[in-house]
Protein backbone atom coordinates (compact mmCIF):
# COMPACT_ATOMS: atom_id res chain seq x y z
CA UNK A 1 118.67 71.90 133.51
CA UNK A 2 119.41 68.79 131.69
CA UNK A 3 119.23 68.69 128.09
CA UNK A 4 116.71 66.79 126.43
CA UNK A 5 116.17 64.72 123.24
CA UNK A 6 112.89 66.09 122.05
CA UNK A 7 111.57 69.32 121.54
CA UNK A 8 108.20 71.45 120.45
CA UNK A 9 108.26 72.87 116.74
CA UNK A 10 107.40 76.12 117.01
CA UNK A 11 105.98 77.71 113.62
CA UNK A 12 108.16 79.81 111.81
CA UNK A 13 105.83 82.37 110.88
CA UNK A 14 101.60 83.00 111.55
CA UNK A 15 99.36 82.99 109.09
CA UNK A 16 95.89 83.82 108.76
CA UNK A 17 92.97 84.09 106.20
CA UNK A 18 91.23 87.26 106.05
CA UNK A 19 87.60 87.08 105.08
CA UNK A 20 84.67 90.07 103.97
CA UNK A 21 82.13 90.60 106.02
CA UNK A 22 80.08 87.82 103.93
CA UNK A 23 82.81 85.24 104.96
CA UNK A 24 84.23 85.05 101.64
CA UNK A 25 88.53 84.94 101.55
CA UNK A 26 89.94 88.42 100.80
CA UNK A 27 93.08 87.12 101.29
CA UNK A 28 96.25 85.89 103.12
CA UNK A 29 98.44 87.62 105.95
CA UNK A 30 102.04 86.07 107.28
CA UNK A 31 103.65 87.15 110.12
CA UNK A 32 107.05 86.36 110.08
CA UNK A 33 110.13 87.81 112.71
CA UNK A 34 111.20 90.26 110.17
CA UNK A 35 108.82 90.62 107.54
CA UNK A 36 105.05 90.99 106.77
CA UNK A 37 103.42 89.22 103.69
CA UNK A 38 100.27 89.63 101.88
CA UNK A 39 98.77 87.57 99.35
CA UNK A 40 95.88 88.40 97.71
CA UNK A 41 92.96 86.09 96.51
CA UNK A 42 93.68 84.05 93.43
CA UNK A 43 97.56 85.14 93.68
CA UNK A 44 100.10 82.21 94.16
CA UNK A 45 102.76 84.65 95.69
CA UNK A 46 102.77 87.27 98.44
CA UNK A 47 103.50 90.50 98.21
CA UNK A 48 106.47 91.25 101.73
CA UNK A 49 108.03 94.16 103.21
CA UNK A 50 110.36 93.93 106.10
CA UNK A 51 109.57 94.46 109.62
CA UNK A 52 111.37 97.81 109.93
CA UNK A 53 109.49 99.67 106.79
CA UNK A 54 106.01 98.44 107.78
CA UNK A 55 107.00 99.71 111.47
CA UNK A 56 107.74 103.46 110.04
CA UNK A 57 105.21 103.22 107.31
CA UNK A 58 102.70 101.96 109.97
CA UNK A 59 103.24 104.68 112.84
CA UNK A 60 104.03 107.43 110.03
CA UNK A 61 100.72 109.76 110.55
CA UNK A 62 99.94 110.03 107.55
CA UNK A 63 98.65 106.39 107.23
CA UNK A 64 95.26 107.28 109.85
CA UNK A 65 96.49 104.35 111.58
CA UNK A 66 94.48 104.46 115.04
CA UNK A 67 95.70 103.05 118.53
CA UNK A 68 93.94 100.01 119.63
CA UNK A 69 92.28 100.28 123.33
CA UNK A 70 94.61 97.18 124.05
């Protein structure tokens, strides 16, 4: 395959606003390769834990976390 000049810019991370049931902004999630960020409303910095602690802490039982049908 030849190489080419130009390329797509894929983001670096996904990021999403999280709103109440009224529509109003709870706040901000990031999705990055090895981390997960949270930023509250009205904060100007997230609050991250790697990828590997919110695995175990996400899949421990103890957190009521439920299976998805999907």
């Amino acid at each position: 395959m030849p190489k080419y000049k130009n390329s797509f810019a894929t983001p670096a991370h996904l990021e999403e606003e999280i709103l109440d049931e009224a529509g109003k902004k709870i706040g901000t999630i990031r999705v990055k390769p090895v981390s997960i960020l949270w930023k509250p409303k009205g904060q100007s910095k997230f609050f991250s834990v790697d990828l590997e602690t919110f695995t175990k802490w996400i899949i421990d039982p103890k957190t009521r976390a439920a299976k998805t049908d999907s």
